[in-house]
N, C-alpha and C. Protein backbone atom coordinates (compact mmCIF):
# COMPACT_ATOMS: atom_id res chain seq x y z
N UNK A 1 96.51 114.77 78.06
CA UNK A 1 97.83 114.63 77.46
C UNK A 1 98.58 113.53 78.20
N UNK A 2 99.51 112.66 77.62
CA UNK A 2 100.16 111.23 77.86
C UNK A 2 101.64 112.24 78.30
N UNK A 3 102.11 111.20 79.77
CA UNK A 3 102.74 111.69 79.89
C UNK A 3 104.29 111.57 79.20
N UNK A 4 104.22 110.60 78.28
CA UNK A 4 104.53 109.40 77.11
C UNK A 4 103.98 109.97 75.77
N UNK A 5 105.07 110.96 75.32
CA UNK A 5 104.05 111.22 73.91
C UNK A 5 104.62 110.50 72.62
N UNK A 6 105.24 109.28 73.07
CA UNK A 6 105.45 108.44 72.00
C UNK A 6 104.05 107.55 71.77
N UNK A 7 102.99 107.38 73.11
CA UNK A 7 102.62 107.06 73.30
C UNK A 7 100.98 107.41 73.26
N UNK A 8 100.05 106.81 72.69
CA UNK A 8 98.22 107.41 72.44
C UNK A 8 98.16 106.49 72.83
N UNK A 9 96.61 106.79 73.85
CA UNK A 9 95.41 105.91 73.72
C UNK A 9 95.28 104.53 73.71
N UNK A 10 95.68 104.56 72.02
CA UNK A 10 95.74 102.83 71.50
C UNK A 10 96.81 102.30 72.11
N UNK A 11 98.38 102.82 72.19
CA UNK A 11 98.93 102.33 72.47
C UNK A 11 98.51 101.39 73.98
N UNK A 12 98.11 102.23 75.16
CA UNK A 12 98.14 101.94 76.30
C UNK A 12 97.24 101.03 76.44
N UNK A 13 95.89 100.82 75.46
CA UNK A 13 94.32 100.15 75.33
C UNK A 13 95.34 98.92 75.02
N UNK A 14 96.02 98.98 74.47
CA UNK A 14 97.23 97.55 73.70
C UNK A 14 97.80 97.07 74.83
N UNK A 15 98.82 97.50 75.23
CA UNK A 15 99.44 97.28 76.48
C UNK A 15 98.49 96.92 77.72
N UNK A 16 97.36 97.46 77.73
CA UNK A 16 96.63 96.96 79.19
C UNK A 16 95.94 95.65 78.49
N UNK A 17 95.24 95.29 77.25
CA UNK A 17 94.98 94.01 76.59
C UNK A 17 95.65 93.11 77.02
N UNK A 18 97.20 93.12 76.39
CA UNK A 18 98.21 92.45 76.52
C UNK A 18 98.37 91.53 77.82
N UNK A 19 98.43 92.72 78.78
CA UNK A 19 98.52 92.45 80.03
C UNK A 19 97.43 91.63 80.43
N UNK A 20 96.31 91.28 80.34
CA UNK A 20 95.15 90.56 80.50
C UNK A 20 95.48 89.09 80.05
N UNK A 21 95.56 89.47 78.70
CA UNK A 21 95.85 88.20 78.18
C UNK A 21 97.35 87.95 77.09
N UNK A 22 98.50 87.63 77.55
CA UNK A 22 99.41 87.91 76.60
C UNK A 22 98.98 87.05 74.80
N UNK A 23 98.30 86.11 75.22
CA UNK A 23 98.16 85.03 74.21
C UNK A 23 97.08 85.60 72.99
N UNK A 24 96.93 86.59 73.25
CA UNK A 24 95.47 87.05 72.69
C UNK A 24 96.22 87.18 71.30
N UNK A 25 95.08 86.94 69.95
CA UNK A 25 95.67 87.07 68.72
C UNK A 25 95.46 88.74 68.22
N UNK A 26 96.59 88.80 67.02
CA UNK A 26 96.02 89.92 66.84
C UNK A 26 94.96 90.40 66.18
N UNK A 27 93.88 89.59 66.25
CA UNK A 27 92.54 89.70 65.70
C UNK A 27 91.85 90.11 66.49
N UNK A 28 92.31 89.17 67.78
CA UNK A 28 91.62 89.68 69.13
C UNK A 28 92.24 91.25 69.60
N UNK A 29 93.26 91.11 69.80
CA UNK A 29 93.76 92.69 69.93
C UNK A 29 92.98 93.72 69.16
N UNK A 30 92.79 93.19 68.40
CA UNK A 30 92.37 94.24 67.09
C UNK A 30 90.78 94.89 67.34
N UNK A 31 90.06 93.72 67.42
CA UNK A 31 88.71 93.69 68.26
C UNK A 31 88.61 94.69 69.42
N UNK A 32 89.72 94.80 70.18
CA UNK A 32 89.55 95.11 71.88
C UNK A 32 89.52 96.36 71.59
N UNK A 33 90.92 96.98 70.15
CA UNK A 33 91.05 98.70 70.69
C UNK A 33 90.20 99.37 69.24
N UNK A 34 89.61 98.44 68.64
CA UNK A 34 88.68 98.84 67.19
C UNK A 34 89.73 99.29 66.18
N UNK A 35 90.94 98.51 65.95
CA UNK A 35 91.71 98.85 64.49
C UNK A 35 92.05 97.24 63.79
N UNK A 36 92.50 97.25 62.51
CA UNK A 36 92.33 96.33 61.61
C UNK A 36 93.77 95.61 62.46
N UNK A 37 93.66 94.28 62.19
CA UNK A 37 94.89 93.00 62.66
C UNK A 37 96.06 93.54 62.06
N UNK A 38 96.19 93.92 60.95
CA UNK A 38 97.68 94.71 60.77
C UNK A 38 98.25 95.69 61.31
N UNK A 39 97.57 96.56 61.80
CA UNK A 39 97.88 97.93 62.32
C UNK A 39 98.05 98.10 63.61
N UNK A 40 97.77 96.79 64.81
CA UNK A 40 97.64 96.13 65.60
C UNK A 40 99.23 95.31 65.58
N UNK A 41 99.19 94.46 64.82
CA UNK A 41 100.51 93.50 64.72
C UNK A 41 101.86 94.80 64.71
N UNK A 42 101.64 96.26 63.80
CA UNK A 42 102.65 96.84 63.82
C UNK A 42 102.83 97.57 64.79
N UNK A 43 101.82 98.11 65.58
CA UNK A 43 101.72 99.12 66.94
C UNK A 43 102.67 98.28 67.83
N UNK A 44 102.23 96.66 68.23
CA UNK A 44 103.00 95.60 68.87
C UNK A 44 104.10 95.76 68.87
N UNK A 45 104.16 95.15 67.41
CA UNK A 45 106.28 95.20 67.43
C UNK A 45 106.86 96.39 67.83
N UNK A 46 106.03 97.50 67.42
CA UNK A 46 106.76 98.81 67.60
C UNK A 46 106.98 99.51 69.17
N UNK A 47 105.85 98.37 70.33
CA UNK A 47 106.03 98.47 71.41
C UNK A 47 107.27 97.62 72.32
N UNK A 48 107.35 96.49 71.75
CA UNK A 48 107.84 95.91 71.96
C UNK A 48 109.60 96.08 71.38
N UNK A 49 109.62 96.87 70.46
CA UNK A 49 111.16 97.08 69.83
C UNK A 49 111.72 98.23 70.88
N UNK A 50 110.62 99.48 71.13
CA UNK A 50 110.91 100.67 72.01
C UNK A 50 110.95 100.03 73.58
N UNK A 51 111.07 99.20 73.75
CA UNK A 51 111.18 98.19 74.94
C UNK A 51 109.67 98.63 75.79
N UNK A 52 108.63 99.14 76.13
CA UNK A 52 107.62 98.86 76.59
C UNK A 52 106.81 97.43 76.82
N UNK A 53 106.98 96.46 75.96
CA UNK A 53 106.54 95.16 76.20
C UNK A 53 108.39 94.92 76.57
N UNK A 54 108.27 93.94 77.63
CA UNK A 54 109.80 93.57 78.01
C UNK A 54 109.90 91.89 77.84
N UNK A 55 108.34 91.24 77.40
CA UNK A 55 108.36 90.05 77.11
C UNK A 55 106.95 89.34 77.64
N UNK A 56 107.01 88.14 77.26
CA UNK A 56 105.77 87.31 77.41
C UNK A 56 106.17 86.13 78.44
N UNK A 57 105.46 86.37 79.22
CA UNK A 57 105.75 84.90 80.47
C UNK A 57 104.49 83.93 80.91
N UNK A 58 104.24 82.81 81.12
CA UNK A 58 102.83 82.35 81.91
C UNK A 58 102.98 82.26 83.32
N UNK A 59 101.83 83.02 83.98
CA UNK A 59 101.76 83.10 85.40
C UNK A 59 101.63 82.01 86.05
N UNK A 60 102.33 81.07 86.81
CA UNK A 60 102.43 80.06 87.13
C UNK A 60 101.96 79.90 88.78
N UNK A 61 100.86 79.11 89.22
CA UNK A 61 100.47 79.31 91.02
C UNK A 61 101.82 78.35 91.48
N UNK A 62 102.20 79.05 92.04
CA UNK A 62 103.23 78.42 92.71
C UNK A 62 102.36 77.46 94.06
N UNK A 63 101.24 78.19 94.68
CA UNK A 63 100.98 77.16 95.64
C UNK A 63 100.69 75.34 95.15
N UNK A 64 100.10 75.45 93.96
CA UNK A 64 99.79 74.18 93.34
C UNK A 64 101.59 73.27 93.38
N UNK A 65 102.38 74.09 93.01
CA UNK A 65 104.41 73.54 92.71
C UNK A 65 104.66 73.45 94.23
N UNK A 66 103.66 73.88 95.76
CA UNK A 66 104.02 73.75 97.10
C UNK A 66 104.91 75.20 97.51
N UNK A 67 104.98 75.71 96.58
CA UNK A 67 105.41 77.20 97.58
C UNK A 67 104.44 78.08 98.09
N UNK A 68 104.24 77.73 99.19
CA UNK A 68 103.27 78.14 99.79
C UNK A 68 103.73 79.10 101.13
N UNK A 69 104.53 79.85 100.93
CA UNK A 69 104.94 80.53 101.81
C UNK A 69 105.85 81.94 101.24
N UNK A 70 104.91 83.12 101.48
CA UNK A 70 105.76 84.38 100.82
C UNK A 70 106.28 85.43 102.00
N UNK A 71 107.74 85.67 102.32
CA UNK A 71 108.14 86.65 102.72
C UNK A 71 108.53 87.61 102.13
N UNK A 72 108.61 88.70 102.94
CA UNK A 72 109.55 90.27 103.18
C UNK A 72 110.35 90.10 103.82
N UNK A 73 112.03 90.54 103.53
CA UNK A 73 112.92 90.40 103.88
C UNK A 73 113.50 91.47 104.23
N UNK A 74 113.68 92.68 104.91
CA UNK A 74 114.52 93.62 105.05
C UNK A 74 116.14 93.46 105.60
N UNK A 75 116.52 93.92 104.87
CA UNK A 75 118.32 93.73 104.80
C UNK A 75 119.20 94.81 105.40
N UNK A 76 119.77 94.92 106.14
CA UNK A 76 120.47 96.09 106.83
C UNK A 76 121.93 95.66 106.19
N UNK A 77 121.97 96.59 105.62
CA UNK A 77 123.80 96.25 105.24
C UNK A 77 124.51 97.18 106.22
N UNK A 78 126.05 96.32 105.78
CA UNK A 78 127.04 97.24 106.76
C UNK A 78 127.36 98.46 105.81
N UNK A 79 128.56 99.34 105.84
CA UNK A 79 128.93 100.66 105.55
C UNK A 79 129.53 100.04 104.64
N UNK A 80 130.50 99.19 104.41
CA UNK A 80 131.20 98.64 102.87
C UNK A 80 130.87 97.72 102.25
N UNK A 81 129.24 97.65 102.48
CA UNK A 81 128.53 96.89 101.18
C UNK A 81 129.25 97.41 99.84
N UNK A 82 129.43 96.19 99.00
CA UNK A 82 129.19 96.57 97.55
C UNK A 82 127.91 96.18 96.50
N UNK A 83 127.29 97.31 96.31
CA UNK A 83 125.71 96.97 96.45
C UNK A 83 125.55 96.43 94.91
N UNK A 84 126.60 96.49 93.93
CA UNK A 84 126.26 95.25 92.89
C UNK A 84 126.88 93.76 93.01
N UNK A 85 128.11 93.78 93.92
CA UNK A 85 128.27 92.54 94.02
C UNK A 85 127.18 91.89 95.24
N UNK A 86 126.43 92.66 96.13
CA UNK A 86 125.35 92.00 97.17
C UNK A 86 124.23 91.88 96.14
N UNK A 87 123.77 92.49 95.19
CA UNK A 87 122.61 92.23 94.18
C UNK A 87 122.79 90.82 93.28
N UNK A 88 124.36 90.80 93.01
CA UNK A 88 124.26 89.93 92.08
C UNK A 88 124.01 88.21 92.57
N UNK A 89 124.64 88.43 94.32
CA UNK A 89 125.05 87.40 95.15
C UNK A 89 123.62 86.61 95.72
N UNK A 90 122.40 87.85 95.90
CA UNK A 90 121.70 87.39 96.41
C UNK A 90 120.49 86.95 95.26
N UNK A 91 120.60 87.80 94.35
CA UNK A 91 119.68 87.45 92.87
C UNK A 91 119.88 85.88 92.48
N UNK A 92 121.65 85.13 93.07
CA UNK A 92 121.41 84.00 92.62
C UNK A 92 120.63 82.92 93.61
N UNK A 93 120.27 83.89 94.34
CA UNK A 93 118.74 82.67 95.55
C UNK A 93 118.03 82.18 94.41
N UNK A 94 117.52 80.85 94.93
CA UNK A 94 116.33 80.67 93.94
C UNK A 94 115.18 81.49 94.22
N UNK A 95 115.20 81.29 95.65
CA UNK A 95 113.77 82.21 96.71
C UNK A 95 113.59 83.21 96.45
N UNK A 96 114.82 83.93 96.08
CA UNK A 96 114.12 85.34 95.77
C UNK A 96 113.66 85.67 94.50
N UNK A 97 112.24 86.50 94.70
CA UNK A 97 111.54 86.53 93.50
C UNK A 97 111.77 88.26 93.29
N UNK A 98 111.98 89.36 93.89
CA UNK A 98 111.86 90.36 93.87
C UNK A 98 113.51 91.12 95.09
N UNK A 99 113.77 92.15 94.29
CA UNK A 99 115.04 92.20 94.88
C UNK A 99 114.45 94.03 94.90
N UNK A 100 114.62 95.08 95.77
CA UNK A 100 114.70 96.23 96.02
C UNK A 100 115.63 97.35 96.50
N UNK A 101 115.62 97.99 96.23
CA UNK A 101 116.72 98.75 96.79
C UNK A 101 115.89 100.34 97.38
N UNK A 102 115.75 100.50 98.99
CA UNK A 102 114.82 100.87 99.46
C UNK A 102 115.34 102.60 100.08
N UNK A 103 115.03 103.25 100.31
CA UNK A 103 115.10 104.38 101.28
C UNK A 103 114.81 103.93 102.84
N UNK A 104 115.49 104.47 103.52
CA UNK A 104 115.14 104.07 104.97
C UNK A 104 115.87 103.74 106.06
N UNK A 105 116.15 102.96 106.74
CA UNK A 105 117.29 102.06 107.81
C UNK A 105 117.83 101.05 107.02
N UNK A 106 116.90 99.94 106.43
CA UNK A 106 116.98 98.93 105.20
C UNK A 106 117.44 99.55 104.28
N UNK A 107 118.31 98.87 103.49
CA UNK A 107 118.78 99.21 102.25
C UNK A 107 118.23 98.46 101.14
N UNK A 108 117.59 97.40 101.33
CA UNK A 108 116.97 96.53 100.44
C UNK A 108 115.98 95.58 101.52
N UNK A 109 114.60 95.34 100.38
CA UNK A 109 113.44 94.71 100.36
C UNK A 109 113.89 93.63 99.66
N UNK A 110 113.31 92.19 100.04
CA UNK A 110 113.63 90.92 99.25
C UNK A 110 112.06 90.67 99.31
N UNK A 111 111.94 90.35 98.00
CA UNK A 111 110.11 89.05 97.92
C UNK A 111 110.73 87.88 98.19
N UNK A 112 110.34 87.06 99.04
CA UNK A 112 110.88 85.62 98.90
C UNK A 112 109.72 84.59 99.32
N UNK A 113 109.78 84.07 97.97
CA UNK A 113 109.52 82.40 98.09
C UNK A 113 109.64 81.41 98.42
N UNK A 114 109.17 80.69 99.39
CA UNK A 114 109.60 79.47 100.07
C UNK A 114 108.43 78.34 99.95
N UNK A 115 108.86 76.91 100.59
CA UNK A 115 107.90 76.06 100.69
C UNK A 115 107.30 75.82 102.19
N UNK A 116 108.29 76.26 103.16
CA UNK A 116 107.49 76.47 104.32
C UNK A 116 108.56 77.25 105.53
N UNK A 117 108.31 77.42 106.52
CA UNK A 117 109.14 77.78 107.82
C UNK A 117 110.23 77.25 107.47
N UNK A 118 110.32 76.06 107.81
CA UNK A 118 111.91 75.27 107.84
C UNK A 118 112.87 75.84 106.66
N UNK A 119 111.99 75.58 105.31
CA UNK A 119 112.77 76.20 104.09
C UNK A 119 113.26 77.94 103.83
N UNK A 120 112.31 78.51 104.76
CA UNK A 120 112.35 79.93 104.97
C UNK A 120 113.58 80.12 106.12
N UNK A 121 113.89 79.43 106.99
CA UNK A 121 115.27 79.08 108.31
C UNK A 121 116.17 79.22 107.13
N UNK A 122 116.21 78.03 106.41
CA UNK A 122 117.68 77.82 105.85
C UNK A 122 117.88 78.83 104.66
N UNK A 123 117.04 79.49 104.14
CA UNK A 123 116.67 80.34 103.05
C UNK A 123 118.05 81.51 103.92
N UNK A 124 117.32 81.72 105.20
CA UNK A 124 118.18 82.51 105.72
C UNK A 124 119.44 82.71 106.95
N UNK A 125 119.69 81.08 106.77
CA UNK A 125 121.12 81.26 107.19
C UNK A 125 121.99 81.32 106.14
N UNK A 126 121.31 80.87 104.72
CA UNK A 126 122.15 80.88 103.60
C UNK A 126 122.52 82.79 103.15
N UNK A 127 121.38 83.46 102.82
CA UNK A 127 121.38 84.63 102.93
C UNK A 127 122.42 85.94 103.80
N UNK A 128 122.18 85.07 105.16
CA UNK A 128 122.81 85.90 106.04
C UNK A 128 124.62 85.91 106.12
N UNK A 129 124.62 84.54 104.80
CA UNK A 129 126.45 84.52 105.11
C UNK A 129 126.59 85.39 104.00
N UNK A 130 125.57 86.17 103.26
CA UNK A 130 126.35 87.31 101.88
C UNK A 130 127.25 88.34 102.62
N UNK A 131 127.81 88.89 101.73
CA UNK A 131 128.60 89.43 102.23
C UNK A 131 128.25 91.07 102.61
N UNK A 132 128.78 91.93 103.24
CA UNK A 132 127.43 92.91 103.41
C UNK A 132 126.21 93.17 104.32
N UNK A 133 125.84 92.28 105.06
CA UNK A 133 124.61 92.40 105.54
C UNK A 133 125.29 92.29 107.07
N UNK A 134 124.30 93.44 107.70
CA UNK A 134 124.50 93.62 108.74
C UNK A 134 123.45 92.43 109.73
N UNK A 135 122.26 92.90 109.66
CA UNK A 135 120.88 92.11 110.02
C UNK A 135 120.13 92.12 109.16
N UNK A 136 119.18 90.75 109.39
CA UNK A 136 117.55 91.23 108.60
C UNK A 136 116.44 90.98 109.65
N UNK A 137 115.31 91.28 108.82
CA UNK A 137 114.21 91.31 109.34
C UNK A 137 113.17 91.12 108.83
N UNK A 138 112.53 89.90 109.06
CA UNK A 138 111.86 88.98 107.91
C UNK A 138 109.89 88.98 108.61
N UNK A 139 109.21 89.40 107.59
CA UNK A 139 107.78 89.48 107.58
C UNK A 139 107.28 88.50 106.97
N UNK A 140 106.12 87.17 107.73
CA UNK A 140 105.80 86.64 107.11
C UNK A 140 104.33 87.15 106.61
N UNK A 141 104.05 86.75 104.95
CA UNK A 141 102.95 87.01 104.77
C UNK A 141 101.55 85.93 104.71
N UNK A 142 100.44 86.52 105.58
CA UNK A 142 99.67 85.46 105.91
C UNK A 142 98.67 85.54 104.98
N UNK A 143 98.33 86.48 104.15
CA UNK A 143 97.29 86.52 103.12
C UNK A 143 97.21 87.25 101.87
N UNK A 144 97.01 87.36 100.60
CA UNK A 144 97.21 88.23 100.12
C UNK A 144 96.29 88.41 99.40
N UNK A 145 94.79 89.40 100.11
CA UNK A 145 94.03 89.71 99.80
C UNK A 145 93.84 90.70 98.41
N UNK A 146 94.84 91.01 98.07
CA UNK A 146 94.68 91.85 96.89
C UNK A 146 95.85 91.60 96.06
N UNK A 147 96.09 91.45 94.73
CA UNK A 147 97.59 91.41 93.83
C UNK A 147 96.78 92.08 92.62
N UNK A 148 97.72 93.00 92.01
CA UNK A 148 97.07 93.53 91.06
C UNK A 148 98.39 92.64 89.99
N UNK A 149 97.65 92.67 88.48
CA UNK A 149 98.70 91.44 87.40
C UNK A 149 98.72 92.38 86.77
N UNK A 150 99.95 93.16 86.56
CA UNK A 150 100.50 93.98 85.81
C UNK A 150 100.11 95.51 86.25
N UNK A 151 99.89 96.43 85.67
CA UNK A 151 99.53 98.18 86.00
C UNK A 151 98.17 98.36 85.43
N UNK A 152 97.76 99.20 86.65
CA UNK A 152 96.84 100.02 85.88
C UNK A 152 96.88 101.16 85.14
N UNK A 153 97.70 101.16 84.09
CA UNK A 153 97.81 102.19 83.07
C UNK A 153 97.27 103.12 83.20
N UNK A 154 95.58 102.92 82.72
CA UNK A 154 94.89 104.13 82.64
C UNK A 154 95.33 105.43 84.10
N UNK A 155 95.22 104.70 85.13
CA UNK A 155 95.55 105.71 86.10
C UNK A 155 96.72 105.68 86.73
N UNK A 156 97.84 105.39 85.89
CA UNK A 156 99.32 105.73 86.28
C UNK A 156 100.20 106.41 85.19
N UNK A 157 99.33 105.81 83.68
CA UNK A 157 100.00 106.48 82.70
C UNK A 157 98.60 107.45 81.57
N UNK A 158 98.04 106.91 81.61
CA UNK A 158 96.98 107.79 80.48
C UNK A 158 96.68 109.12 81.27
N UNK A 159 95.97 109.42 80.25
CA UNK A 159 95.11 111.04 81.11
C UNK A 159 93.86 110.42 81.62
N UNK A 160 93.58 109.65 82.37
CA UNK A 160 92.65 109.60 83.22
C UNK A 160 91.56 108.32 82.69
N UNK A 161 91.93 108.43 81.28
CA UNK A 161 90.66 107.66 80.52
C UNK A 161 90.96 105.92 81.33
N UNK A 162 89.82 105.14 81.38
CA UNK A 162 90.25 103.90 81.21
C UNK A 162 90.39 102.84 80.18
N UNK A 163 91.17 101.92 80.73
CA UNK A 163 91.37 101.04 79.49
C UNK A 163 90.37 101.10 78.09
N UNK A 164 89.17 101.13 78.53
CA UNK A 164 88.22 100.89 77.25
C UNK A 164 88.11 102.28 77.08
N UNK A 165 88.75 103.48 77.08
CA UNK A 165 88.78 104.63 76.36
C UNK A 165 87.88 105.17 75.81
N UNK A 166 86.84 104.89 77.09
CA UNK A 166 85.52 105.81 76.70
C UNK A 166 85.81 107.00 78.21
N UNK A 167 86.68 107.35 79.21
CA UNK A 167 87.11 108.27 79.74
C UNK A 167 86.05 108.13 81.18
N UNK A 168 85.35 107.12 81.12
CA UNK A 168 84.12 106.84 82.45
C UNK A 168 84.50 105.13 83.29
């Protein structure tokens, strides 16, 4: 049983497709979960209207554009943060790619993008004049042996089956 009962099977076999390849036609879609290109095109929209698809983007290597440098940012705010005007203040970084709001000592996780050390310095003297922040505490990352591109459905949202919904 889905823990999503707007949601079968096909739907999720759709959604993990998608996720592979957004560009895929719906012929190809159609192919992947074994139903006809129309019934396919309407499952889509109908994912996409119930907001489950939130949109189509191309994954772009940033190392090739020279950003070649990804931090973790932990943010200690003071006691009279205002935590939508510090979201909205720091969302307008370019660097930051990922903004969190955490349990812990930190009150927020930043992903940030840079082109190197130096740009990662000024990244965060700019940062550190928001308003709100007590200290941070910045992790650089040296490898990133694993990134998963998008969810693994089958074992976060289906009953167990995987994508190709033969349940093995």
């Amino acid at each position: 049983m889905l823990d999503h009962p707007e949601l079968d099977d096909l739907d999720l076999r759709l959604l993990d497709a998608l996720q592979r390849n957004a560009r895929s036609t719906f012929a190809e879609l159609a192919g992947a979960v074994g139903l006809g290109s129309s019934a396919v095109h309407d499952r889509v929209k109908r994912l996409e209207q119930r907001g489950y698809v939130k949109g189509y983007a191309a994954r772009i290597d940033g190392r090739r554009l020279g950003i070649a440098l990804i931090a973790f940012v932990s943010v200690y705010t003071t006691p009279d943060v205002q935590y939508e005007a510090f979201t909205r203040a720091v969302a307008a970084l370019p660097e930051i790619a990922e903004i969190h709001s955490v349990a812990g000592e930190e009150s927020f996780v930043l992903k940030v993008l840079t082109r190197s050390t130096a740009h990662l310095d000024d990244f965060l003297s700019r940062l550190k004049a928001t308003a709100g922040i007590a200290r941070t505490k910045t992790t650089i990352v040296l490898s990133t042996p694993f990134e998963r591109e998008g969810f693994a459905l089958a074992g976060l949202v289906g009953n167990g089956a995987t994508p190709s919904g033969n349940g093995r």
